[in-house]
PDB file of N, CA and C in Angstrom:
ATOM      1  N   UNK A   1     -27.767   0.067  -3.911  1.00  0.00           N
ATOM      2  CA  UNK A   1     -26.781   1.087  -4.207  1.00  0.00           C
ATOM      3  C   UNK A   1     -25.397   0.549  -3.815  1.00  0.00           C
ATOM      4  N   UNK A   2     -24.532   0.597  -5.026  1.00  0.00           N
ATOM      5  CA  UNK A   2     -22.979   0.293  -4.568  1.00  0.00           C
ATOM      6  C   UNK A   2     -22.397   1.173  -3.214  1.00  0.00           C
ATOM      7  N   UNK A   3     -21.115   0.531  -2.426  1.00  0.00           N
ATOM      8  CA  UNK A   3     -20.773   1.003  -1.484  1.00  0.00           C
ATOM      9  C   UNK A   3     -19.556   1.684  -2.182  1.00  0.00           C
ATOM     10  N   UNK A   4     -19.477   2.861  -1.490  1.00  0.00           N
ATOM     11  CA  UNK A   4     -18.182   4.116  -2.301  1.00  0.00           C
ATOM     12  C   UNK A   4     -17.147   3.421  -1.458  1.00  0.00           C
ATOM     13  N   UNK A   5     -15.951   3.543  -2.297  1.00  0.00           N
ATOM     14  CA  UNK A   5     -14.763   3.108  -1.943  1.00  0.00           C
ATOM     15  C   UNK A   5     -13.790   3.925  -1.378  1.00  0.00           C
ATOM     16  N   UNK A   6     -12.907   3.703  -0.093  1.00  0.00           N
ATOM     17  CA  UNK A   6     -12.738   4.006   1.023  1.00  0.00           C
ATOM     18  C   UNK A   6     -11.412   4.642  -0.353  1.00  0.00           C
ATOM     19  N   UNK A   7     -11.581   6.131   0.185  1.00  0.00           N
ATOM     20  CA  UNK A   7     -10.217   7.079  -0.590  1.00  0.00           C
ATOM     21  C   UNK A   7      -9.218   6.643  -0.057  1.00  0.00           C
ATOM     22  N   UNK A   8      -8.151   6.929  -1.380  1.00  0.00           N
ATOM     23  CA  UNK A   8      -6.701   6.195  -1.228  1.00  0.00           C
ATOM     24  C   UNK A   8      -5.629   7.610  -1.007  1.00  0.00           C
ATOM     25  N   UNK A   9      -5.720   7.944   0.491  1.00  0.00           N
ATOM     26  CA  UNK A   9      -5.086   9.093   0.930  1.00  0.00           C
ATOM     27  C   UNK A   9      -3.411   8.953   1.369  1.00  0.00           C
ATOM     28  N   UNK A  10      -3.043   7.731   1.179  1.00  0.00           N
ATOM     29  CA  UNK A  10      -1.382   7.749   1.625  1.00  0.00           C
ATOM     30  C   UNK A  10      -0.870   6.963   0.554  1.00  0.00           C
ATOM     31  N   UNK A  11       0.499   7.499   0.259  1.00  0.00           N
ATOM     32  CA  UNK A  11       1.032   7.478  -0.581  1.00  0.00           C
ATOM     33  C   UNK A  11       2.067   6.338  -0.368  1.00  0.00           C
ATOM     34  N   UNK A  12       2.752   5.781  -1.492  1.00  0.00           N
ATOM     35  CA  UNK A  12       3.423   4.337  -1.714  1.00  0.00           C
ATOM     36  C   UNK A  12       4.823   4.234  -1.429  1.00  0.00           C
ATOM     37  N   UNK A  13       5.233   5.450  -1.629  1.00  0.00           N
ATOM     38  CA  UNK A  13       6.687   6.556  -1.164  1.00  0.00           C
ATOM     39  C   UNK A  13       6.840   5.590  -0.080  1.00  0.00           C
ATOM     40  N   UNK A  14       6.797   5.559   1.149  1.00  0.00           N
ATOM     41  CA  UNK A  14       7.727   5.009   2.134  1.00  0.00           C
ATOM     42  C   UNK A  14       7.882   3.819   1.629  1.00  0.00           C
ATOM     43  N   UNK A  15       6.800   2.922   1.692  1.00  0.00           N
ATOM     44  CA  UNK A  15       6.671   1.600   1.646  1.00  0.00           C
ATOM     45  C   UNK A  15       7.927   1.021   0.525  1.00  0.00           C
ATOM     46  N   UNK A  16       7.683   1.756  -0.830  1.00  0.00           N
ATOM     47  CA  UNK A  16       9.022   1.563  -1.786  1.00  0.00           C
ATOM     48  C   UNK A  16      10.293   1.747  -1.173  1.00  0.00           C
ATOM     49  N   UNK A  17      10.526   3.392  -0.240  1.00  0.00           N
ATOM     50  CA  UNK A  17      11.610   3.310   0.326  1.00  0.00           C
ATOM     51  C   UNK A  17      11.951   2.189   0.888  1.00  0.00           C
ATOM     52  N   UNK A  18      11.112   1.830   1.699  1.00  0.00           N
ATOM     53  CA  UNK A  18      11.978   0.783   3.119  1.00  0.00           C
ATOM     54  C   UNK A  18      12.056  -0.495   2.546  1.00  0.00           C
ATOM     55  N   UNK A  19      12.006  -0.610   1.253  1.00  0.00           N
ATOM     56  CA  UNK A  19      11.705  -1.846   0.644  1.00  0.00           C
ATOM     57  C   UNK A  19      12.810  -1.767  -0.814  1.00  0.00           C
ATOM     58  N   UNK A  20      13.664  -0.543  -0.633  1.00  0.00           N
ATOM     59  CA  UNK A  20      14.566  -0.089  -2.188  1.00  0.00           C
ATOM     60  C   UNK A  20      15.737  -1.052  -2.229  1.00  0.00           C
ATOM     61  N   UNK A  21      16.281  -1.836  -1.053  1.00  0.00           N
ATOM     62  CA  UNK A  21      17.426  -2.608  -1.530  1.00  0.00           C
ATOM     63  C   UNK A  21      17.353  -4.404  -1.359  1.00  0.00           C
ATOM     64  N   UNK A  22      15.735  -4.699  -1.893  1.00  0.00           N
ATOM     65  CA  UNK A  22      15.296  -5.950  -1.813  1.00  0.00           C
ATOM     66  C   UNK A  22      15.782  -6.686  -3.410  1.00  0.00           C
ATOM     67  N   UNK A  23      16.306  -7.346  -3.533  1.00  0.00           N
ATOM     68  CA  UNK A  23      16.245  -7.994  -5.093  1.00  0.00           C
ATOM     69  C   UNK A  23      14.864  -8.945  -5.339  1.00  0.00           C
ATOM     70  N   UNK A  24      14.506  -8.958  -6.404  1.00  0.00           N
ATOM     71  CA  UNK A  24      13.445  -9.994  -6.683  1.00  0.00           C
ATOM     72  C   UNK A  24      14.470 -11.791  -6.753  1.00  0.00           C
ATOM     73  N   UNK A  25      13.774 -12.392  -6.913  1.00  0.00           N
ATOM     74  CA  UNK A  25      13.982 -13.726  -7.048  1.00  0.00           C
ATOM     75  C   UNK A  25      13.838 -14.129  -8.450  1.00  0.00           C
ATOM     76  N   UNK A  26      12.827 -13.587  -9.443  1.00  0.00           N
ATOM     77  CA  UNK A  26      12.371 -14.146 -10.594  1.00  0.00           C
ATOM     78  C   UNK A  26      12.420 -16.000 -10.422  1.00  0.00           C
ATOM     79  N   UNK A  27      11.672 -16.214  -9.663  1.00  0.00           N
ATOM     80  CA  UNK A  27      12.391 -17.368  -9.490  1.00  0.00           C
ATOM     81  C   UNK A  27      11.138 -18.191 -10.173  1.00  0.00           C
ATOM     82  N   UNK A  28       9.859 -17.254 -11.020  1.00  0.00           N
ATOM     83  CA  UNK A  28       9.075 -17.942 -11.765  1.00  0.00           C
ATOM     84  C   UNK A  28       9.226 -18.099 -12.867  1.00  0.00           C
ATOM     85  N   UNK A  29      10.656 -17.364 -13.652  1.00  0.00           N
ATOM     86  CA  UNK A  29      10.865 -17.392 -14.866  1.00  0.00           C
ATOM     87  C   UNK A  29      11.954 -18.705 -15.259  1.00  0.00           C
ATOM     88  N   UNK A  30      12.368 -19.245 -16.095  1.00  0.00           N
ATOM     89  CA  UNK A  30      12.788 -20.633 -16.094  1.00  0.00           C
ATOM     90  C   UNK A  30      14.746 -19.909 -16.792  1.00  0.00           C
ATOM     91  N   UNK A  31      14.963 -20.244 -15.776  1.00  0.00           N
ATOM     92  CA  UNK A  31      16.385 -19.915 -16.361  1.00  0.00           C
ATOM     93  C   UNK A  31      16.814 -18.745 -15.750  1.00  0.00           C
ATOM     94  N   UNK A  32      15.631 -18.022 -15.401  1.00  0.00           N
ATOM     95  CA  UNK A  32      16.101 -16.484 -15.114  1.00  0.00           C
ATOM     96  C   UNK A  32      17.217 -16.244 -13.806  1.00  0.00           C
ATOM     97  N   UNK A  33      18.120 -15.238 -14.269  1.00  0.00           N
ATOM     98  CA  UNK A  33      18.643 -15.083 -12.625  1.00  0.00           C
ATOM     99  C   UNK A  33      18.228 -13.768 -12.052  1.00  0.00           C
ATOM    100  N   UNK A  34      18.814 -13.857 -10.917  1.00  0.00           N
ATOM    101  CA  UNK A  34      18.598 -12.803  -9.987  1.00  0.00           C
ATOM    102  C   UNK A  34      17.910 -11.345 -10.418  1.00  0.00           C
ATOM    103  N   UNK A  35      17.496 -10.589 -10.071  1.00  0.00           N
ATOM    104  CA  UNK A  35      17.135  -9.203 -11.306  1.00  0.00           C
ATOM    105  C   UNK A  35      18.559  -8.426 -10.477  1.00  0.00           C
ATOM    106  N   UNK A  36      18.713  -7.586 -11.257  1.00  0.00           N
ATOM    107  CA  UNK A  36      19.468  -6.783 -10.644  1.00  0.00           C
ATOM    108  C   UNK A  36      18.827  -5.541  -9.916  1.00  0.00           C
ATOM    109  N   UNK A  37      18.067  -5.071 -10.394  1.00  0.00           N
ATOM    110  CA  UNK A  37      17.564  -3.821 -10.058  1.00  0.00           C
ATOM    111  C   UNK A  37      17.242  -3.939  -8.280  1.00  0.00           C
ATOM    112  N   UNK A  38      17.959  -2.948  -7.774  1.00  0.00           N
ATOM    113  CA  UNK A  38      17.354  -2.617  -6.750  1.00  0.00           C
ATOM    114  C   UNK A  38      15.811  -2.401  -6.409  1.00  0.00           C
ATOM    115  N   UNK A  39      14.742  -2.598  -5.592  1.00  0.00           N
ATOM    116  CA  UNK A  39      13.303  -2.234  -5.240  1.00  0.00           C
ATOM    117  C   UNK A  39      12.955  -2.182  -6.703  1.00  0.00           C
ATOM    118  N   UNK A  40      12.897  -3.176  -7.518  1.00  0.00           N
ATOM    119  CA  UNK A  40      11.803  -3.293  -8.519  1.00  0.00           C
ATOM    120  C   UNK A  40      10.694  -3.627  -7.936  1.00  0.00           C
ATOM    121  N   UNK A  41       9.756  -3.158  -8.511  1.00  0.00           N
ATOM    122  CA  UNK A  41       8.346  -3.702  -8.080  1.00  0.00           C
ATOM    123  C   UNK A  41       8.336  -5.066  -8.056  1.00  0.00           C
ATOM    124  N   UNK A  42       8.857  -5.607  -9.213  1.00  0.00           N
ATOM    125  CA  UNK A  42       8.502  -7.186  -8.489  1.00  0.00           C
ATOM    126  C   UNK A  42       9.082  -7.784  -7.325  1.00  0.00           C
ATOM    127  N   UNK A  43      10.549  -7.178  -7.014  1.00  0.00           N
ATOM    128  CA  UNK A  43      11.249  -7.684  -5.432  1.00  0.00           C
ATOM    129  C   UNK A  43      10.215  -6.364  -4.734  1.00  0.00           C
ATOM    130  N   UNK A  44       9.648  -6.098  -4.623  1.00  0.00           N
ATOM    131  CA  UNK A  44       8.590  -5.090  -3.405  1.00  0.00           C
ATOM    132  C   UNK A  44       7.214  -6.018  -3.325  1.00  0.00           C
ATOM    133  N   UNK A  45       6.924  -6.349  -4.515  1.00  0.00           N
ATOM    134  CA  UNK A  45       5.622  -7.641  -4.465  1.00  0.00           C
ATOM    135  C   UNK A  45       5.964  -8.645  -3.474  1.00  0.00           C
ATOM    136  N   UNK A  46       7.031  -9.778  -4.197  1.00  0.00           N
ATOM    137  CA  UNK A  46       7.422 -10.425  -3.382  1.00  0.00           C
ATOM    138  C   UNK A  46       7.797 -10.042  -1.958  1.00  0.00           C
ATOM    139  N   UNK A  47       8.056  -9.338  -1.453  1.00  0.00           N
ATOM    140  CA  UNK A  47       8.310  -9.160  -0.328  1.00  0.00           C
ATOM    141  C   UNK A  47       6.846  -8.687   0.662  1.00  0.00           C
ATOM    142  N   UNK A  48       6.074  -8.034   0.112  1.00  0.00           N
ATOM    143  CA  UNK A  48       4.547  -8.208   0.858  1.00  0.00           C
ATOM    144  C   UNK A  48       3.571  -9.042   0.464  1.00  0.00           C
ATOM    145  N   UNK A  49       3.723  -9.980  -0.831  1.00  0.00           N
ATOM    146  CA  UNK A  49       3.286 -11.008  -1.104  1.00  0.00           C
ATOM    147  C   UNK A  49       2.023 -11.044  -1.721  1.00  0.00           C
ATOM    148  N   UNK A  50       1.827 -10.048  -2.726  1.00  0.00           N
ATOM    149  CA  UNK A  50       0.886  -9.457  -3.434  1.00  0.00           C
ATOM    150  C   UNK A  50       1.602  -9.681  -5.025  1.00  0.00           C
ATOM    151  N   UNK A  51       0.895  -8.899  -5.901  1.00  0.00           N
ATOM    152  CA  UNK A  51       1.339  -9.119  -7.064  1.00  0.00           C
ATOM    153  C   UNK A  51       2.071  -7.671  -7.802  1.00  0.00           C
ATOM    154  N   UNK A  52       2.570  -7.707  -8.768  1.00  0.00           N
ATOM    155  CA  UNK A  52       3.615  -6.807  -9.164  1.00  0.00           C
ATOM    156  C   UNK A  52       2.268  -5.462  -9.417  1.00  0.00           C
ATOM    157  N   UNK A  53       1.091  -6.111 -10.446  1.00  0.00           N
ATOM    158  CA  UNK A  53       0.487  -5.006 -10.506  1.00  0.00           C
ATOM    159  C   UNK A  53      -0.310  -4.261  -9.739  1.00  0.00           C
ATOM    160  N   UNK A  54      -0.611  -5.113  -8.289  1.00  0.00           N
ATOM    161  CA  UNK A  54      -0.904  -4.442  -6.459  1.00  0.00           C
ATOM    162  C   UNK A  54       0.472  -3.160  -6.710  1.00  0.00           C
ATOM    163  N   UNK A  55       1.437  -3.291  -6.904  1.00  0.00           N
ATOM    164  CA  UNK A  55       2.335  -2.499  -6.360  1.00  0.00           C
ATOM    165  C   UNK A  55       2.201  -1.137  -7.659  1.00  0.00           C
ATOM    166  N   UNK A  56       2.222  -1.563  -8.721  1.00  0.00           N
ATOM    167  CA  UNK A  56       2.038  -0.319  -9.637  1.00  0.00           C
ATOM    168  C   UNK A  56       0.748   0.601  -9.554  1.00  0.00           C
ATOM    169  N   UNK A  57      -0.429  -0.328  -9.056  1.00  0.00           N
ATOM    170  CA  UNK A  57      -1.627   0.248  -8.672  1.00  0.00           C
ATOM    171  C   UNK A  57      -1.015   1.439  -7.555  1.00  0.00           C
ATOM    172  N   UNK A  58      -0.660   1.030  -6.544  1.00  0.00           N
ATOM    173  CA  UNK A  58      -0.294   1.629  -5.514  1.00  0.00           C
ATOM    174  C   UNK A  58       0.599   2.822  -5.922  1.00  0.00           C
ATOM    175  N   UNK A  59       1.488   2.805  -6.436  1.00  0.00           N
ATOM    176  CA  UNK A  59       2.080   3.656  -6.347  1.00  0.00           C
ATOM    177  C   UNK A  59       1.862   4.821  -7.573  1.00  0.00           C
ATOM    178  N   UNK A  60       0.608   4.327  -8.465  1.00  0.00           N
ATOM    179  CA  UNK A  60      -0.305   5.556  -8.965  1.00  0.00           C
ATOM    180  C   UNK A  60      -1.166   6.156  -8.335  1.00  0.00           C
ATOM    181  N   UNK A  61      -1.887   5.309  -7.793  1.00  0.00           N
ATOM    182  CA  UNK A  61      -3.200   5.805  -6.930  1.00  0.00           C
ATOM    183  C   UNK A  61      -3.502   5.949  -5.122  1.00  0.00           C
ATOM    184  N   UNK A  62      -1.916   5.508  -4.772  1.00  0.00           N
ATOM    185  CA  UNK A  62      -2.345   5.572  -3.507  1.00  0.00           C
ATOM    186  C   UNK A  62      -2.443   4.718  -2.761  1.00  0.00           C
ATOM    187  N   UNK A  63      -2.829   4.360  -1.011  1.00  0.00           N
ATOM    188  CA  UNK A  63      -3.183   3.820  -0.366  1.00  0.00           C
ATOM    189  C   UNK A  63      -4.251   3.985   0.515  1.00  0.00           C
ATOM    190  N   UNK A  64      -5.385   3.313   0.369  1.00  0.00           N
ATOM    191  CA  UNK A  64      -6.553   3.450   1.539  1.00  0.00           C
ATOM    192  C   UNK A  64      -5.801   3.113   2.768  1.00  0.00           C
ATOM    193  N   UNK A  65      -6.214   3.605   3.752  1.00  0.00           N
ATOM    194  CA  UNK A  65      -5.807   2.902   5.042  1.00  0.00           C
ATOM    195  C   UNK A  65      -5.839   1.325   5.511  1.00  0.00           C
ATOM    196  N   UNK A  66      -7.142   0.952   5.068  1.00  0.00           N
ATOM    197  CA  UNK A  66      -6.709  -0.389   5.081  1.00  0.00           C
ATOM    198  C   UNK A  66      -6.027  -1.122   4.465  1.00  0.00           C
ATOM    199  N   UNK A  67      -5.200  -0.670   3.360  1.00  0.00           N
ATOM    200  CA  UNK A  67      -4.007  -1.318   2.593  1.00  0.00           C
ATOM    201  C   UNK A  67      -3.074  -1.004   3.587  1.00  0.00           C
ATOM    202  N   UNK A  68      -2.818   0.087   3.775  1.00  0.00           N
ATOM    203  CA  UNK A  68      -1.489   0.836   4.474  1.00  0.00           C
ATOM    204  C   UNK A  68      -1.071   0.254   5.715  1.00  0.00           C
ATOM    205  N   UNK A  69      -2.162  -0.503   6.690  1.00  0.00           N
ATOM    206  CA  UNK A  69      -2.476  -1.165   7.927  1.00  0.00           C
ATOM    207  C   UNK A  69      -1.722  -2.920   7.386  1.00  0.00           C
ATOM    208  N   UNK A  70      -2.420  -3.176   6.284  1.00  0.00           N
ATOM    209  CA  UNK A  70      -2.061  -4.291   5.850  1.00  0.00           C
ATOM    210  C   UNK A  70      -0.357  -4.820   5.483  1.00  0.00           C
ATOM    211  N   UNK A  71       0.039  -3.652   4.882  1.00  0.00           N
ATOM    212  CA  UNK A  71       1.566  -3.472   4.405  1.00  0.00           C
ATOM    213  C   UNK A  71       1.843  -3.103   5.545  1.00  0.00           C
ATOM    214  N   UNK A  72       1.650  -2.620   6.534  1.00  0.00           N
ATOM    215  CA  UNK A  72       2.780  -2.334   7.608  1.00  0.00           C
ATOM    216  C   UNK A  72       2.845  -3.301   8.279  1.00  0.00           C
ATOM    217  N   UNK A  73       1.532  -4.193   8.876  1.00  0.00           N
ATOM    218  CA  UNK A  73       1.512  -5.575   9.200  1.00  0.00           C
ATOM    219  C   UNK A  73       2.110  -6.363   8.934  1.00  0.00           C
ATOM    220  N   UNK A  74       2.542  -6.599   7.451  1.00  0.00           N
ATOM    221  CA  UNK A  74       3.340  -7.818   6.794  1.00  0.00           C
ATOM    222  C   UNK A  74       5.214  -7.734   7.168  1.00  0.00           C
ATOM    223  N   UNK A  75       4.702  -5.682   7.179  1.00  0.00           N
ATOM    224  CA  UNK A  75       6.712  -5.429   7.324  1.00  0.00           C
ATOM    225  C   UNK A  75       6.317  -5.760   8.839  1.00  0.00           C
ATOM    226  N   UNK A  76       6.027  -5.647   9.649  1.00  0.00           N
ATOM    227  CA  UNK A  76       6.238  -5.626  10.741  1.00  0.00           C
ATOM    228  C   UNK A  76       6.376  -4.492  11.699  1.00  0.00           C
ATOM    229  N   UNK A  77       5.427  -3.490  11.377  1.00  0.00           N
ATOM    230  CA  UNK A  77       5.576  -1.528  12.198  1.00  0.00           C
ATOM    231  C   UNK A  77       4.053  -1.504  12.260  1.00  0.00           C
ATOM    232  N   UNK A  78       3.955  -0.649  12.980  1.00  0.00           N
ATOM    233  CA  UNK A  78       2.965   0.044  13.246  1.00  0.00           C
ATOM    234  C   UNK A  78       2.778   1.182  11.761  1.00  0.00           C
ATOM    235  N   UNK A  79       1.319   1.211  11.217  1.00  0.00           N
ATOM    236  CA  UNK A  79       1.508   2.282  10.485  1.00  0.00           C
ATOM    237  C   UNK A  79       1.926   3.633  10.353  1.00  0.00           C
ATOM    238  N   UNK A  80       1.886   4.381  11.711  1.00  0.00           N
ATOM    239  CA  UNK A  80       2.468   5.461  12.155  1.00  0.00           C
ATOM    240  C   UNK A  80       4.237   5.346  11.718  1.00  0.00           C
ATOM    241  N   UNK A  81       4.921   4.803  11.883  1.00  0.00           N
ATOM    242  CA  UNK A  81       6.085   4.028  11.601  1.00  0.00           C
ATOM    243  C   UNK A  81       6.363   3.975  10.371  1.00  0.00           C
ATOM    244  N   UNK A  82       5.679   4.062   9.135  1.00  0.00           N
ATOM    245  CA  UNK A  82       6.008   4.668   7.894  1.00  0.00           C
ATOM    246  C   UNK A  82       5.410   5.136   7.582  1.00  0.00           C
ATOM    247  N   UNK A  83       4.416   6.442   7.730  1.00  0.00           N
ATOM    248  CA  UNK A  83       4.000   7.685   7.399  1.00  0.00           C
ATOM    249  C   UNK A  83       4.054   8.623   8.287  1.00  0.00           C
ATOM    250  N   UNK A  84       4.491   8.204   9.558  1.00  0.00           N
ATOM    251  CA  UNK A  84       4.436   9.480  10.626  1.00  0.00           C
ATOM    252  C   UNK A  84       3.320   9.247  11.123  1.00  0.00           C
ATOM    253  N   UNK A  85       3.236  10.160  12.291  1.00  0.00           N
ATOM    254  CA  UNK A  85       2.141   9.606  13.165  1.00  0.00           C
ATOM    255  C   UNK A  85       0.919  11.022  12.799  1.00  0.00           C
ATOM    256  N   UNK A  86       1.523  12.060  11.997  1.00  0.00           N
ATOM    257  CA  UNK A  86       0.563  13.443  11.659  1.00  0.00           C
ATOM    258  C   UNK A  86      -0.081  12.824  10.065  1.00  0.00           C
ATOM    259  N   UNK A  87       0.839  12.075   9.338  1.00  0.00           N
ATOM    260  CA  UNK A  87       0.174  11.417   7.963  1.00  0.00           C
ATOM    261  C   UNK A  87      -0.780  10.441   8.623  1.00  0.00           C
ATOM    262  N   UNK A  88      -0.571   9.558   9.159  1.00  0.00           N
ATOM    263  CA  UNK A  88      -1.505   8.228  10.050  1.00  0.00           C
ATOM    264  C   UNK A  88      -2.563   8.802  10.355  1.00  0.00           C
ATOM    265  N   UNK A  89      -2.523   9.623  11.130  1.00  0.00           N
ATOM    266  CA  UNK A  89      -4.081  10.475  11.915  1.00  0.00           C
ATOM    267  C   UNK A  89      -4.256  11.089  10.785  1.00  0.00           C
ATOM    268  N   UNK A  90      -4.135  12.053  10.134  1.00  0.00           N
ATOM    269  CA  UNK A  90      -4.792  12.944   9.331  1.00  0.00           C
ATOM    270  C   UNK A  90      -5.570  11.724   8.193  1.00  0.00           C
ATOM    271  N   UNK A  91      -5.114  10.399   8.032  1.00  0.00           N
ATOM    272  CA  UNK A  91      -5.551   9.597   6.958  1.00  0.00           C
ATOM    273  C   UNK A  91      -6.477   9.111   8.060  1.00  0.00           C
ATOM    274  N   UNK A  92      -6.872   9.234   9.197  1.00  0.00           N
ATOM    275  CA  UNK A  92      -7.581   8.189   9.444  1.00  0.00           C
ATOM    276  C   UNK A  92      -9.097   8.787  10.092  1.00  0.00           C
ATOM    277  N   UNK A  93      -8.309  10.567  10.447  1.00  0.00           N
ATOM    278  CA  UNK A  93      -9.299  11.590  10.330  1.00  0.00           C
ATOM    279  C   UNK A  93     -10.676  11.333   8.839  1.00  0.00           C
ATOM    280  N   UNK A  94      -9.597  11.203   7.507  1.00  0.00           N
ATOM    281  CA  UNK A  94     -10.641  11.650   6.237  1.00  0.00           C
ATOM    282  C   UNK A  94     -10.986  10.376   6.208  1.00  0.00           C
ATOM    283  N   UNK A  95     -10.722   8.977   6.342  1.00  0.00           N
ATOM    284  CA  UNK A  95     -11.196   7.581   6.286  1.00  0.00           C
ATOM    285  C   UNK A  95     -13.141   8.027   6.981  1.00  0.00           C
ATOM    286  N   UNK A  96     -12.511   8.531   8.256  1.00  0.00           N
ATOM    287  CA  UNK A  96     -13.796   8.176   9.326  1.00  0.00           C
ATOM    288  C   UNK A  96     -14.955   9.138   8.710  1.00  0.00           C
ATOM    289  N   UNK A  97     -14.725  10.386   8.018  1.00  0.00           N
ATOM    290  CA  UNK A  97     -14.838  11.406   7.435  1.00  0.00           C
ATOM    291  C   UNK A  97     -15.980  10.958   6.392  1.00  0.00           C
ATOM    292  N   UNK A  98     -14.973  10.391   5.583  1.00  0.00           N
ATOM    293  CA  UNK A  98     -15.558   9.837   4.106  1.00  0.00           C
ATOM    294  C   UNK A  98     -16.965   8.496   4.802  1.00  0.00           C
ATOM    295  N   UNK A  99     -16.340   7.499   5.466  1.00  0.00           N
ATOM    296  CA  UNK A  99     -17.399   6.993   6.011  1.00  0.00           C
ATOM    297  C   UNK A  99     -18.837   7.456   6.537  1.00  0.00           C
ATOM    298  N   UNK A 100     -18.774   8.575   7.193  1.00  0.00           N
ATOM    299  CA  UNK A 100     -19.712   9.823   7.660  1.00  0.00           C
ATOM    300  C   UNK A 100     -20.346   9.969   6.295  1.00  0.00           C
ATOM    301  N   UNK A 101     -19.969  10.594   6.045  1.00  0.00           N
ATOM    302  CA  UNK A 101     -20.502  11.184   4.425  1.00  0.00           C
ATOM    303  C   UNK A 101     -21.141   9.755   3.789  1.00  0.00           C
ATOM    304  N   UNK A 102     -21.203   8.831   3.580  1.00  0.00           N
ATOM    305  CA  UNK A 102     -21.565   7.295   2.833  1.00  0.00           C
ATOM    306  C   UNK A 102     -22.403   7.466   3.299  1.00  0.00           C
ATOM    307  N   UNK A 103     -22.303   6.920   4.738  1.00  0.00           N
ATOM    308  CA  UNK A 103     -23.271   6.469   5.951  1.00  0.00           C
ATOM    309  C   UNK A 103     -24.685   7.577   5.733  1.00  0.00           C
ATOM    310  N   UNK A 104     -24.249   8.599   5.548  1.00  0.00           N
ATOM    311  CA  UNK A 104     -25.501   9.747   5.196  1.00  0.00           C
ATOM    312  C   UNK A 104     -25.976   9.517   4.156  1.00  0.00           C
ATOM    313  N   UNK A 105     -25.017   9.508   3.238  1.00  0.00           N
ATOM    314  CA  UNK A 105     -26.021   9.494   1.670  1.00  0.00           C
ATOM    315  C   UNK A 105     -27.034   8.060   1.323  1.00  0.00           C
ATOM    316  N   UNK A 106     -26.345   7.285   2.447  1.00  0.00           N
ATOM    317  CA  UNK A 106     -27.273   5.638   1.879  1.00  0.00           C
ATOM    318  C   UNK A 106     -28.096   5.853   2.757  1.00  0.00           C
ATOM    319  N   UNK A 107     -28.311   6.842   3.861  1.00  0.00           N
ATOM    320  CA  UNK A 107     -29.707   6.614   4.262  1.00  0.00           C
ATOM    321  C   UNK A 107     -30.436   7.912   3.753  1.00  0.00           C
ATOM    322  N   UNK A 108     -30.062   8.924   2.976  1.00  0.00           N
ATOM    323  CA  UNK A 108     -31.033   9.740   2.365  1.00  0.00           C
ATOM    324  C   UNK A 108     -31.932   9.130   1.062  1.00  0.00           C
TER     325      UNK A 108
END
């Protein structure tokens, strides 16, 4: 039996914020310059070092906690530190939650 995948309960909102006045580099395109756009997804990729469509995923569907742990790691905070410390616990409340619930159904 497949293992259910850990719900994606926090949202991409901060992470874009604290990340809105990064420029990309394009520095894979040949000729290209600078982008202009403020926090495009691709200067938010580059900067946690994932790929552009990690970041569009994310910011449709969410973050499991262990993404959210991962991105705060790379910025350098504690996850509490960009979701609050009542978003942090309450995500880590339904993580342990949802695990409970697995853990039951694979041994029924």
């Amino acid at each position: 039996m497949p293992r259910a995948k850990s719900p994606h309960v926090l949202s991409f909102t901060p992470v874009a914020a604290r990340l809105s006045g990064r420029r990309c580099s394009r520095a894979a395109a040949p000729k290209a310059k600078q982008c202009l756009t403020l926090g495009c997804d691709r200067a938010i990729a580059e900067e946690l070092g994932v790929t552009r469509r990690h970041v569009i995923r994310w910011k449709r569907d969410g973050l499991t906690i262990w993404q959210a742990d991962t991105i705060a790691t790379r910025l350098g905070v504690h996850p509490a530190q960009l979701w609050g410390p009542d978003a942090w616990a309450r995500a880590q409340l339904a993580h342990d939650a949802f695990d409970a619930l697995a853990r039951d159904l694979a041994i029924a």
